[in-house]
PDB file of N, CA and C in Angstrom:
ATOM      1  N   UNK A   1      94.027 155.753  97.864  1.00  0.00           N
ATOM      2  CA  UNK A   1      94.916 156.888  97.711  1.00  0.00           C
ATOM      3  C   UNK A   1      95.856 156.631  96.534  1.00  0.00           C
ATOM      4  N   UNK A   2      96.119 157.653  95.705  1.00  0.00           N
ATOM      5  CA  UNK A   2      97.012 157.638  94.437  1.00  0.00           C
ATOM      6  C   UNK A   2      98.456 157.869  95.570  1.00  0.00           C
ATOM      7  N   UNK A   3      99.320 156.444  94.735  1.00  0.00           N
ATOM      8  CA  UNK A   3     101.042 157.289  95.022  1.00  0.00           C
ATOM      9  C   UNK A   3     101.192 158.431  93.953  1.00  0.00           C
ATOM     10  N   UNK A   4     102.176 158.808  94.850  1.00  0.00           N
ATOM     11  CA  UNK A   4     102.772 159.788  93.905  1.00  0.00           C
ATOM     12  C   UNK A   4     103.736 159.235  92.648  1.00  0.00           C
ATOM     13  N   UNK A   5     103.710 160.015  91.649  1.00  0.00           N
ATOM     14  CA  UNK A   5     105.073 159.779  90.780  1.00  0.00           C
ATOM     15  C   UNK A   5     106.181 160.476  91.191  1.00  0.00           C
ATOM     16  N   UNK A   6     107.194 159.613  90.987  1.00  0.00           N
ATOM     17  CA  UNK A   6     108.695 160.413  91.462  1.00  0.00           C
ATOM     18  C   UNK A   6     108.966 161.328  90.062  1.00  0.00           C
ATOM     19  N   UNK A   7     109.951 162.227  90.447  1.00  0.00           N
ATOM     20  CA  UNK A   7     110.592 162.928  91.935  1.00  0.00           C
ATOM     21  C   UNK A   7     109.343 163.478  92.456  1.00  0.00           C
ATOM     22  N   UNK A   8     109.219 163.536  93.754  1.00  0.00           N
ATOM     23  CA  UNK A   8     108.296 164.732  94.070  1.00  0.00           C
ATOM     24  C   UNK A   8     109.005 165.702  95.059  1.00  0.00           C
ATOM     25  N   UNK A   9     109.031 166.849  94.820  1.00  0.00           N
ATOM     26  CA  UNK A   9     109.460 168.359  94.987  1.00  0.00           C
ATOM     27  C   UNK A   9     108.613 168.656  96.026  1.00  0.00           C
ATOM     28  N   UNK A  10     108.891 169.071  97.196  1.00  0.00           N
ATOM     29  CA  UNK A  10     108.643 169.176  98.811  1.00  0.00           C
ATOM     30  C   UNK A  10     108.880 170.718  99.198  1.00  0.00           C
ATOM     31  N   UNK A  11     108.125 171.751  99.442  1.00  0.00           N
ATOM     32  CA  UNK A  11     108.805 173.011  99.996  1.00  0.00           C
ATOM     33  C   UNK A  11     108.495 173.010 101.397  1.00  0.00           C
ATOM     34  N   UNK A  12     109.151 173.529 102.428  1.00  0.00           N
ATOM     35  CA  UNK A  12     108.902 173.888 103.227  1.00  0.00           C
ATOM     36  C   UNK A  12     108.227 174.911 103.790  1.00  0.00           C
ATOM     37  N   UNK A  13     107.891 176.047 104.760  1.00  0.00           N
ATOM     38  CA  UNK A  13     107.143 176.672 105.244  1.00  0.00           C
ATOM     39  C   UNK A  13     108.302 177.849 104.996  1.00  0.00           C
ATOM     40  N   UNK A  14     109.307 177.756 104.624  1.00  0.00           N
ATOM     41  CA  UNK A  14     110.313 178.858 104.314  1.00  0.00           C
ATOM     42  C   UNK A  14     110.774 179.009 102.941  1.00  0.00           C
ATOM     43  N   UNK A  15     110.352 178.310 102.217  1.00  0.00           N
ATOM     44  CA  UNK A  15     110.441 177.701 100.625  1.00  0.00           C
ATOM     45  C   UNK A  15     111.630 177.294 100.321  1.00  0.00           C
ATOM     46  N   UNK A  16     112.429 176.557 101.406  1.00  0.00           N
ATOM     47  CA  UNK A  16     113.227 175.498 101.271  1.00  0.00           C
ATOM     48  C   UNK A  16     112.832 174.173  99.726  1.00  0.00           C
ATOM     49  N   UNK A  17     113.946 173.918  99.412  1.00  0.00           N
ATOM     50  CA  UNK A  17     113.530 172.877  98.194  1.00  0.00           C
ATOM     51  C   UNK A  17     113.876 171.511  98.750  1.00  0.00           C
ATOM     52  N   UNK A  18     113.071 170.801  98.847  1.00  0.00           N
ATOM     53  CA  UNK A  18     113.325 168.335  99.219  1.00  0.00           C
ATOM     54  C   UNK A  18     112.748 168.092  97.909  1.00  0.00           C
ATOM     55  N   UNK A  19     113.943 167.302  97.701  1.00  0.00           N
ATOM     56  CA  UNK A  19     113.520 166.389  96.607  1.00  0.00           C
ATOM     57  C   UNK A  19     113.516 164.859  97.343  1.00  0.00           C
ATOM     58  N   UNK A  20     112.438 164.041  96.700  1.00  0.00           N
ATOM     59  CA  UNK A  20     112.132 162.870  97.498  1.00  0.00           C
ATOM     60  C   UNK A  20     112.259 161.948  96.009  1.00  0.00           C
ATOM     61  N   UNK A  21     113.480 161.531  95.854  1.00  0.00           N
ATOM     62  CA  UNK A  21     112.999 160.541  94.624  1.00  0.00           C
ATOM     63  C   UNK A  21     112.547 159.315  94.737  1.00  0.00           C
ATOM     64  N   UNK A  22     112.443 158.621  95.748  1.00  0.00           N
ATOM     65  CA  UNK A  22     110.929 157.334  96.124  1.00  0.00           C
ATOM     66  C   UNK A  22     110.446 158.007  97.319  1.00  0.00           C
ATOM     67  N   UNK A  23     109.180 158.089  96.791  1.00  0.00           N
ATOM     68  CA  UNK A  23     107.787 158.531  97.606  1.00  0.00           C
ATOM     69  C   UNK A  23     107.845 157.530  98.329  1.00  0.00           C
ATOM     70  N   UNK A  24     107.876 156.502  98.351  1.00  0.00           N
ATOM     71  CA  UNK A  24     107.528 155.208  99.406  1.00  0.00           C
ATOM     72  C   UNK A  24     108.302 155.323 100.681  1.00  0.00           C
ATOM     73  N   UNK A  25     109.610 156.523 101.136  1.00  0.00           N
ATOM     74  CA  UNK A  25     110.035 156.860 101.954  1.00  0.00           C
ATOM     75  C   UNK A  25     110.212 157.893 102.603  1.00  0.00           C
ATOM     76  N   UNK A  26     108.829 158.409 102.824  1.00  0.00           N
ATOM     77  CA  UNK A  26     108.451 159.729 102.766  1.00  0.00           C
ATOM     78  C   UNK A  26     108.860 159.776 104.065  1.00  0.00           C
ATOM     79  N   UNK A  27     109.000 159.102 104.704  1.00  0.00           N
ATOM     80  CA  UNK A  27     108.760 158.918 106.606  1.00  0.00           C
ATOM     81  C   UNK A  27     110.187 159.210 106.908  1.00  0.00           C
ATOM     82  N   UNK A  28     111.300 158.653 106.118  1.00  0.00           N
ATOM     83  CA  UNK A  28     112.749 159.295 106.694  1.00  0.00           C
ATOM     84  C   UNK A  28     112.855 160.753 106.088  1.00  0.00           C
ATOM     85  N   UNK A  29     111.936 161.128 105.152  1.00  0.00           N
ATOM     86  CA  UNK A  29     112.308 162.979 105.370  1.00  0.00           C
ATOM     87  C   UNK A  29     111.237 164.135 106.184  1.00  0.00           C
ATOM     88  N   UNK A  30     109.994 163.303 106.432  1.00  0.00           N
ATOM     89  CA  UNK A  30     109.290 164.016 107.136  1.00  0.00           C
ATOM     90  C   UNK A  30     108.653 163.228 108.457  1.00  0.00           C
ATOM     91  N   UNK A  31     108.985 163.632 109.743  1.00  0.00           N
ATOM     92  CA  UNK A  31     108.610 162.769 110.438  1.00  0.00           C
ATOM     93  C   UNK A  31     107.731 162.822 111.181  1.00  0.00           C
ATOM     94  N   UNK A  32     106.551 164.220 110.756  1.00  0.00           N
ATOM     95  CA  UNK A  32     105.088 164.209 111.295  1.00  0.00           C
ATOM     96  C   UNK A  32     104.193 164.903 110.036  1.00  0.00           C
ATOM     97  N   UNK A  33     103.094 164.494 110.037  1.00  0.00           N
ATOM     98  CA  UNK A  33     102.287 165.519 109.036  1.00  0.00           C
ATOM     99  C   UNK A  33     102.390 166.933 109.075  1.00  0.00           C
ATOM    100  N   UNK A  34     102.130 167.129 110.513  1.00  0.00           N
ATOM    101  CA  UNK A  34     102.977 168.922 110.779  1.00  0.00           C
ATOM    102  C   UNK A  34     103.927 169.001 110.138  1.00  0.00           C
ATOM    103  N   UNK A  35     104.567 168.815 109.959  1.00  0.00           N
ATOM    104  CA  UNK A  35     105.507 169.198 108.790  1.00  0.00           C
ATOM    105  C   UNK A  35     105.685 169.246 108.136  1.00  0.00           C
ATOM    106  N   UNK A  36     104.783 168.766 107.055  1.00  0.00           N
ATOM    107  CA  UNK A  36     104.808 168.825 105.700  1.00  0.00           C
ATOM    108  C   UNK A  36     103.595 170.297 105.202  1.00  0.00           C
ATOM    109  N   UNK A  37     104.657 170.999 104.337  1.00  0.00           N
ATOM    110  CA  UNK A  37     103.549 172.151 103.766  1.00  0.00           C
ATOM    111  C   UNK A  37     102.975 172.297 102.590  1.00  0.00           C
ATOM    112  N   UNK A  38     103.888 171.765 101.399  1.00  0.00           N
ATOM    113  CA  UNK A  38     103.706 171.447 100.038  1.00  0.00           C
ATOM    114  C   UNK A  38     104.064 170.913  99.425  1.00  0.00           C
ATOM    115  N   UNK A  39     103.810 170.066  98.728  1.00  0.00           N
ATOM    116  CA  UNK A  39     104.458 169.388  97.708  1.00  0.00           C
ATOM    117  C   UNK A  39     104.075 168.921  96.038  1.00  0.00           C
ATOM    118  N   UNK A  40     104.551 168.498  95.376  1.00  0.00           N
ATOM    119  CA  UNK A  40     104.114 168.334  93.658  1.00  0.00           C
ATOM    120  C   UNK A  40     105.242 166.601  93.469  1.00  0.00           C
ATOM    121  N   UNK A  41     103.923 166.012  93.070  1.00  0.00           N
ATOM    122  CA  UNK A  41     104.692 164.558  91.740  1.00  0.00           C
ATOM    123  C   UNK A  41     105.615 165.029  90.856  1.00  0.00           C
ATOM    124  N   UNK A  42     106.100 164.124  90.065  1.00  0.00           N
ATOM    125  CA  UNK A  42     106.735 164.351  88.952  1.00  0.00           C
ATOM    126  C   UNK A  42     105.788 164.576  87.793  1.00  0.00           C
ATOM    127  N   UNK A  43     104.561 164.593  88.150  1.00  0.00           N
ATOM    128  CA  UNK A  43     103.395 164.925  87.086  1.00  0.00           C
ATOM    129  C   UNK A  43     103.142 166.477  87.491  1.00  0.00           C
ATOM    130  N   UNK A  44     103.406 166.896  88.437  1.00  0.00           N
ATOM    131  CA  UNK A  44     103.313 168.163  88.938  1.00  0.00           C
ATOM    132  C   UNK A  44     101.643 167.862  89.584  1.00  0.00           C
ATOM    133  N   UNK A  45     101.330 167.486  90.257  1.00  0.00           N
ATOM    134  CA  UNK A  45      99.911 167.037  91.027  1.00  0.00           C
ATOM    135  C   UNK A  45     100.762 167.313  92.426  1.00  0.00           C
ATOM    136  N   UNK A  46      99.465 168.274  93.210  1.00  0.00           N
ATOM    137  CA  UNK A  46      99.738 168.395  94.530  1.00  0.00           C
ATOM    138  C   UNK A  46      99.578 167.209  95.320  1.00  0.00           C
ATOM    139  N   UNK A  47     100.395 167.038  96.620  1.00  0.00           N
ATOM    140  CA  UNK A  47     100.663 165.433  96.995  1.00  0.00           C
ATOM    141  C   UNK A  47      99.669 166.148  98.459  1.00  0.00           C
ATOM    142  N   UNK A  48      99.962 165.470  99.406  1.00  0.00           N
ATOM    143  CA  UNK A  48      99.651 165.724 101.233  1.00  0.00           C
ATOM    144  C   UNK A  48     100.101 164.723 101.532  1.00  0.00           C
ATOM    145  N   UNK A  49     100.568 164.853 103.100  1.00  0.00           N
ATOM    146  CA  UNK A  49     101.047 164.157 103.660  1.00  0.00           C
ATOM    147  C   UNK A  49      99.981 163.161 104.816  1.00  0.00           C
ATOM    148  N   UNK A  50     100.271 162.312 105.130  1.00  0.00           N
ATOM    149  CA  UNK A  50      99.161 161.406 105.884  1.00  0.00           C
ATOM    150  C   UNK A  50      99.756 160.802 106.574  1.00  0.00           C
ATOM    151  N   UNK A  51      99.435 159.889 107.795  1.00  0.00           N
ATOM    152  CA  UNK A  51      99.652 158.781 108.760  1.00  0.00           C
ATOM    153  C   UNK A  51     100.398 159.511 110.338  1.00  0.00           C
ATOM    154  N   UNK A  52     100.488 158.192 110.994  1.00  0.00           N
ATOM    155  CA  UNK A  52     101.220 158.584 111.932  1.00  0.00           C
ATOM    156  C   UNK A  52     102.569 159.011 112.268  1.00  0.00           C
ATOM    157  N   UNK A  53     103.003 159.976 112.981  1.00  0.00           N
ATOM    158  CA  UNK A  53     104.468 160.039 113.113  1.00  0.00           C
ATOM    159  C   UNK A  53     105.411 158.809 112.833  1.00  0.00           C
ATOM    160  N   UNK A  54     106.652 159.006 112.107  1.00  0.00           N
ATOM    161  CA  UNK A  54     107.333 157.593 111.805  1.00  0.00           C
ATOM    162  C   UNK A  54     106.839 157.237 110.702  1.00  0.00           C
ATOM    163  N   UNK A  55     105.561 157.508 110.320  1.00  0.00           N
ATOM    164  CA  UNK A  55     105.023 156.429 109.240  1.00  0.00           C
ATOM    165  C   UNK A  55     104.132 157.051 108.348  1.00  0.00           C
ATOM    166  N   UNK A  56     105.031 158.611 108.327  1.00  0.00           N
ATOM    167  CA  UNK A  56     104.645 159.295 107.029  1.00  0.00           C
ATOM    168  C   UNK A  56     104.160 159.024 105.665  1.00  0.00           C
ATOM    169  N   UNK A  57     103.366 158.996 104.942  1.00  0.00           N
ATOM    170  CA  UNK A  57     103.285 158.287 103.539  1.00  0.00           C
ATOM    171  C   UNK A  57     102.843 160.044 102.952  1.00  0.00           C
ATOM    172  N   UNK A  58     102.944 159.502 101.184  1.00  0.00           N
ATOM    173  CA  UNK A  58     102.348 160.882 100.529  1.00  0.00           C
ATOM    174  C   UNK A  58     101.255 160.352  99.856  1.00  0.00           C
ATOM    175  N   UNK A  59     100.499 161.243  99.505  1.00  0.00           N
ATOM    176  CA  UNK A  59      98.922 160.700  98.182  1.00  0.00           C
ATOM    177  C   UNK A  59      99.014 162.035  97.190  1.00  0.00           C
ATOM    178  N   UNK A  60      98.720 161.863  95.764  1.00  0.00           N
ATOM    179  CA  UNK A  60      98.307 162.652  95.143  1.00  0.00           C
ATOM    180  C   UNK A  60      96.689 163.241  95.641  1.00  0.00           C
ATOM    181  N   UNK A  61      96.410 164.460  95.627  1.00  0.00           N
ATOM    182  CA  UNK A  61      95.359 165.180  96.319  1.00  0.00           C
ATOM    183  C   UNK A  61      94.418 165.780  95.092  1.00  0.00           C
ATOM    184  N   UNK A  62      95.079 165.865  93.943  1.00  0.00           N
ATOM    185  CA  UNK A  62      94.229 166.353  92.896  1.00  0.00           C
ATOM    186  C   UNK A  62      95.310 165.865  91.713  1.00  0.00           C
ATOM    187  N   UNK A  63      93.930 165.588  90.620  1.00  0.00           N
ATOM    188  CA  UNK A  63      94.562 164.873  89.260  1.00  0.00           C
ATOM    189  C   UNK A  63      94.958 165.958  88.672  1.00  0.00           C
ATOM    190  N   UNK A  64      94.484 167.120  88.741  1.00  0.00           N
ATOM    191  CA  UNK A  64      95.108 168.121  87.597  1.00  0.00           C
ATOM    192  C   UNK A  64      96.659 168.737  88.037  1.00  0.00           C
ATOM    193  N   UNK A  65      97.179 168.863  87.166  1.00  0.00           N
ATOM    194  CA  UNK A  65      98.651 169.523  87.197  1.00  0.00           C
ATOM    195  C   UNK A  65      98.450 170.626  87.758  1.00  0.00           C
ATOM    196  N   UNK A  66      99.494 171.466  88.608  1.00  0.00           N
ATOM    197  CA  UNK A  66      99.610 172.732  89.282  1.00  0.00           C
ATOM    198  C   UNK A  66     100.669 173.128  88.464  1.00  0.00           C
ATOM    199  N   UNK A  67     100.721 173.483  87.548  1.00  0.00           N
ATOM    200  CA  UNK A  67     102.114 173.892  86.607  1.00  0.00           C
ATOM    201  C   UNK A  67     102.260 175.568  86.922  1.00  0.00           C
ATOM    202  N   UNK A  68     101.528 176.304  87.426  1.00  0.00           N
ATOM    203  CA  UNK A  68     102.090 177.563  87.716  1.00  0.00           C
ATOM    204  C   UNK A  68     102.551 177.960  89.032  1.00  0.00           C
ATOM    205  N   UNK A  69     101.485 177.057  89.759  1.00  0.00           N
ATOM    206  CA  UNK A  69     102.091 177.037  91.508  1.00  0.00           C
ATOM    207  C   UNK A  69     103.512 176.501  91.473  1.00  0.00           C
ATOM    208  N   UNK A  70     103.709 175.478  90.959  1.00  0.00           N
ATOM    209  CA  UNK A  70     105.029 174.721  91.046  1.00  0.00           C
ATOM    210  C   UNK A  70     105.848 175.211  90.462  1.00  0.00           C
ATOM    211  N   UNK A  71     105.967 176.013  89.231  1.00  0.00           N
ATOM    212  CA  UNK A  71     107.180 176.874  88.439  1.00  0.00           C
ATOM    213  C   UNK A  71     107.281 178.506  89.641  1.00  0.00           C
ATOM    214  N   UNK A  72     105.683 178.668  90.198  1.00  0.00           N
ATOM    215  CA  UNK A  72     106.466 179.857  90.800  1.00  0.00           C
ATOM    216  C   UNK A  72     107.241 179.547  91.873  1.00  0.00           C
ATOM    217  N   UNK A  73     106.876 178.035  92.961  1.00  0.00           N
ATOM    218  CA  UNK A  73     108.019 177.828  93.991  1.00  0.00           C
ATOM    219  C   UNK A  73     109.055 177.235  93.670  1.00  0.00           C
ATOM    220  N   UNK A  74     109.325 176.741  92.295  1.00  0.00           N
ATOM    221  CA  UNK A  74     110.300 176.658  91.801  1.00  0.00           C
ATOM    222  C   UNK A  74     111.447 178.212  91.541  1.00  0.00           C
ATOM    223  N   UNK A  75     110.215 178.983  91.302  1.00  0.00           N
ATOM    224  CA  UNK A  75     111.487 180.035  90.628  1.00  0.00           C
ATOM    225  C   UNK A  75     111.994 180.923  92.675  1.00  0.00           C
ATOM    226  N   UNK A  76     110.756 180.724  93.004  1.00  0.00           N
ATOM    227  CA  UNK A  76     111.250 181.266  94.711  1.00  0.00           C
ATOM    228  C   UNK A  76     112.264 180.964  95.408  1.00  0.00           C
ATOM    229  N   UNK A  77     112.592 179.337  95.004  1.00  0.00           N
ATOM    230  CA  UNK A  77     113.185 178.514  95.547  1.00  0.00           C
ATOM    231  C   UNK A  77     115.227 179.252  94.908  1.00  0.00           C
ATOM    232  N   UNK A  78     114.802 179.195  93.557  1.00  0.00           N
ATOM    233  CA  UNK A  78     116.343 179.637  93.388  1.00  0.00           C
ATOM    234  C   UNK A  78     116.759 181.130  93.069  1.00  0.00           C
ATOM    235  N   UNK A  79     115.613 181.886  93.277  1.00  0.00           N
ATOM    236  CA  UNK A  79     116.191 183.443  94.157  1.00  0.00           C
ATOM    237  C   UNK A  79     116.106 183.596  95.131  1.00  0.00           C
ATOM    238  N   UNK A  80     115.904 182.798  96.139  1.00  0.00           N
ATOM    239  CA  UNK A  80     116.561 183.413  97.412  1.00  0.00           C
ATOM    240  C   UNK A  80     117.285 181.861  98.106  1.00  0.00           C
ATOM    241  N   UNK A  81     117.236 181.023  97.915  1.00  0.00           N
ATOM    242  CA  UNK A  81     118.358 179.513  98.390  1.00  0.00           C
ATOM    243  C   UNK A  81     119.357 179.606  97.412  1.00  0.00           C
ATOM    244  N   UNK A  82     118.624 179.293  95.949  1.00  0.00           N
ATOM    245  CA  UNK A  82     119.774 178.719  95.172  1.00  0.00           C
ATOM    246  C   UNK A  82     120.798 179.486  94.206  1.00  0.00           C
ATOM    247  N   UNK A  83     120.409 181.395  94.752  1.00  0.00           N
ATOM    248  CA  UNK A  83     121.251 181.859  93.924  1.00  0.00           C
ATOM    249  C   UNK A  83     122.084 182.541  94.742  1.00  0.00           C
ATOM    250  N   UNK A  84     122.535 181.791  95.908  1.00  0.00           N
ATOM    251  CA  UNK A  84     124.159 181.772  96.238  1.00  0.00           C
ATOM    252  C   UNK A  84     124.886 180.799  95.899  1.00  0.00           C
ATOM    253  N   UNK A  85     124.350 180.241  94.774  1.00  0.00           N
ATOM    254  CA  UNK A  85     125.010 179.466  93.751  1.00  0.00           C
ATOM    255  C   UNK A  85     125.057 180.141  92.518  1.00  0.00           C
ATOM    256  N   UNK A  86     125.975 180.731  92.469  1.00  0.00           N
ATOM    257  CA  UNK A  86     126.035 181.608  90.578  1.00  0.00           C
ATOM    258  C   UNK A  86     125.935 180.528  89.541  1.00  0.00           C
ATOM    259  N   UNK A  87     126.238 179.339  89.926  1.00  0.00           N
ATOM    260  CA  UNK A  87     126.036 179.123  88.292  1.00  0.00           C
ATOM    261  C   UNK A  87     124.653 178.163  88.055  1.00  0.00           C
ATOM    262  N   UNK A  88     123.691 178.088  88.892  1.00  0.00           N
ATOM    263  CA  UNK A  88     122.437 177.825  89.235  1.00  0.00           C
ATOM    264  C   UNK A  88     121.477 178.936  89.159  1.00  0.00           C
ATOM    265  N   UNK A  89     120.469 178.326  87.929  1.00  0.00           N
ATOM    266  CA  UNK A  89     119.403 178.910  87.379  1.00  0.00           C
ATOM    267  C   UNK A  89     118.371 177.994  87.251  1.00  0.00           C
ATOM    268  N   UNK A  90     116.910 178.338  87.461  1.00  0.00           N
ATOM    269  CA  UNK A  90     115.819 177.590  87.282  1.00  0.00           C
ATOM    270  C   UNK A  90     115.416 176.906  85.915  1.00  0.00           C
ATOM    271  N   UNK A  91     115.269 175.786  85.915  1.00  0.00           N
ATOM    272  CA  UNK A  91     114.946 175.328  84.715  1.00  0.00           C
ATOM    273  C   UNK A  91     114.387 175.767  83.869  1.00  0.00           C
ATOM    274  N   UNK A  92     113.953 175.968  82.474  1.00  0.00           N
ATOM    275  CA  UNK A  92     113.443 176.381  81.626  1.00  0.00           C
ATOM    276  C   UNK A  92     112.120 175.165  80.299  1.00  0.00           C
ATOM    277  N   UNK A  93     112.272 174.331  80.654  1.00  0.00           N
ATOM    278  CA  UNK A  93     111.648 173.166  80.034  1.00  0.00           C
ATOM    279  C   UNK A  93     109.969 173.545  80.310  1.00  0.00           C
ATOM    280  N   UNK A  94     109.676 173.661  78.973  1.00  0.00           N
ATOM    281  CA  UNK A  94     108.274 173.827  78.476  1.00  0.00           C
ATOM    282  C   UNK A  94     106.960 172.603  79.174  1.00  0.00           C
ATOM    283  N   UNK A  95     107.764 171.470  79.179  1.00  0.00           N
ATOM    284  CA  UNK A  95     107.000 170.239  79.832  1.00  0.00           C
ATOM    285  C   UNK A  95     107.568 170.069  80.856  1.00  0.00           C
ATOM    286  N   UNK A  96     106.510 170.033  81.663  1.00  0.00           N
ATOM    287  CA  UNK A  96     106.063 169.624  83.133  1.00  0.00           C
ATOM    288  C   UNK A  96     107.119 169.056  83.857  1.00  0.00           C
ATOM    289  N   UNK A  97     106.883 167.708  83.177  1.00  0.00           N
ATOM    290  CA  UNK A  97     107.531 166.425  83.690  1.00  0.00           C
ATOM    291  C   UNK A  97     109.280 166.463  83.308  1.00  0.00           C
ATOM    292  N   UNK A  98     109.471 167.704  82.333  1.00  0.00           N
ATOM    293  CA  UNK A  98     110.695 167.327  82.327  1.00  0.00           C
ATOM    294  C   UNK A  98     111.541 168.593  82.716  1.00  0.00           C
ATOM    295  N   UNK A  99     110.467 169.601  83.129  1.00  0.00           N
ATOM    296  CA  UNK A  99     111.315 170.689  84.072  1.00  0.00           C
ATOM    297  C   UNK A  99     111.160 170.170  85.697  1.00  0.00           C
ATOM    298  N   UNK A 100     109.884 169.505  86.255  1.00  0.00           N
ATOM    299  CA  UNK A 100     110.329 168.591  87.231  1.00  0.00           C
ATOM    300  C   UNK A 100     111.550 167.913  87.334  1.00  0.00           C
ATOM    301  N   UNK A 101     111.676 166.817  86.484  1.00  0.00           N
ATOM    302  CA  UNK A 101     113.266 166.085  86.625  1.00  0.00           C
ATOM    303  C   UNK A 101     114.418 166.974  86.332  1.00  0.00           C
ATOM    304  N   UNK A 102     114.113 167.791  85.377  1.00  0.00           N
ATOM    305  CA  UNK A 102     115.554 168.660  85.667  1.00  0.00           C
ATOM    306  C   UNK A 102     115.659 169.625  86.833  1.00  0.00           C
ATOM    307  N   UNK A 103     114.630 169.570  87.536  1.00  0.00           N
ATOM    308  CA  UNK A 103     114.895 170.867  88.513  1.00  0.00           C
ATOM    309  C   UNK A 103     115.488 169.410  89.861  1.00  0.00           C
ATOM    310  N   UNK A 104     114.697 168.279  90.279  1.00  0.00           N
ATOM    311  CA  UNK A 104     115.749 167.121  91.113  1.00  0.00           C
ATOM    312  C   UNK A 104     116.871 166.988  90.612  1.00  0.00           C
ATOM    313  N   UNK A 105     116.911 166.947  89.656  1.00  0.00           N
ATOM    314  CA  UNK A 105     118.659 166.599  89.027  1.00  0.00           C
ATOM    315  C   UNK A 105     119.527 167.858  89.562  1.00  0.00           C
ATOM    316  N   UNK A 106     118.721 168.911  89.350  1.00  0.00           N
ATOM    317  CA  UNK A 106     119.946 169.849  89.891  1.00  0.00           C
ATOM    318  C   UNK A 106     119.523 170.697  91.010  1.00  0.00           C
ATOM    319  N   UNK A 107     119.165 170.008  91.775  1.00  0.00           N
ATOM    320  CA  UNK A 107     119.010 170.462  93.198  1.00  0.00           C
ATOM    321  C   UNK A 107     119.682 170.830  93.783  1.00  0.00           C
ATOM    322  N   UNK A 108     119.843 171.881  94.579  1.00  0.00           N
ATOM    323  CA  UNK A 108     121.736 171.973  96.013  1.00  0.00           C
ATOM    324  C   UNK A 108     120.430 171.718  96.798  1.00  0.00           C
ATOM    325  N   UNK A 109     121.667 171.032  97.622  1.00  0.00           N
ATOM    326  CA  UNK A 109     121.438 170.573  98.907  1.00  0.00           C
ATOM    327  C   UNK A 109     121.970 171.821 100.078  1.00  0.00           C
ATOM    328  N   UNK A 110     121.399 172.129 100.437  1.00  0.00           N
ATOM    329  CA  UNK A 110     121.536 173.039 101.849  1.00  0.00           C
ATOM    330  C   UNK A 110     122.322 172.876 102.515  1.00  0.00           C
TER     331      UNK A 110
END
């Protein structure tokens, strides 16, 4: 199984935004595979979740980038969570990897 590259960007089943910046502790934010619905690397590669309760881990699931899936739950994510934050807007960065890290960097937390 491929790790993931950090950050990896987590939505929920409500398009809630988790940012996980070490994958290797996937298990203190998700604590069954049921629960996990989507997620993207910092390469933007869809991840899944695996193992037993408690002992959550993530894998990259495909080598190719999802760069439009991930900019559109990116942009979902901050019209309807993050824009009861006015001065929060979705990143704009042409590359992947570095509208990933800017979108963890400026995450709200719920």
């Amino acid at each position: 199984m491929i790790e993931p590259a950090d950050p990896v960007l987590i939505f929920d089943q409500d398009g809630r935004l988790f940012v996980l910046h070490e994958p290797a502790v996937a298990d203190e934010l998700i604590d069954s595979v049921d629960e996990f619905v989507e997620g993207y690397d910092g390469r933007g590669r869809p991840v899944r979740a695996y193992g037993e309760p408690g002992q959550v881990r993530l894998a990259v699931v495909a080598m190719e980038t999802q760069s439009e899936e991930l900019r559109a739950r990116v942009d979902r994510y901050y019209s309807i969570f993050a824009a009861r934050h006015p001065t929060r807007t979705p990143p704009r960065q042409a590359d992947l990897a570095a509208f990933i890290r800017a979108v963890a960097d400026n995450w709200i937390e719920e």
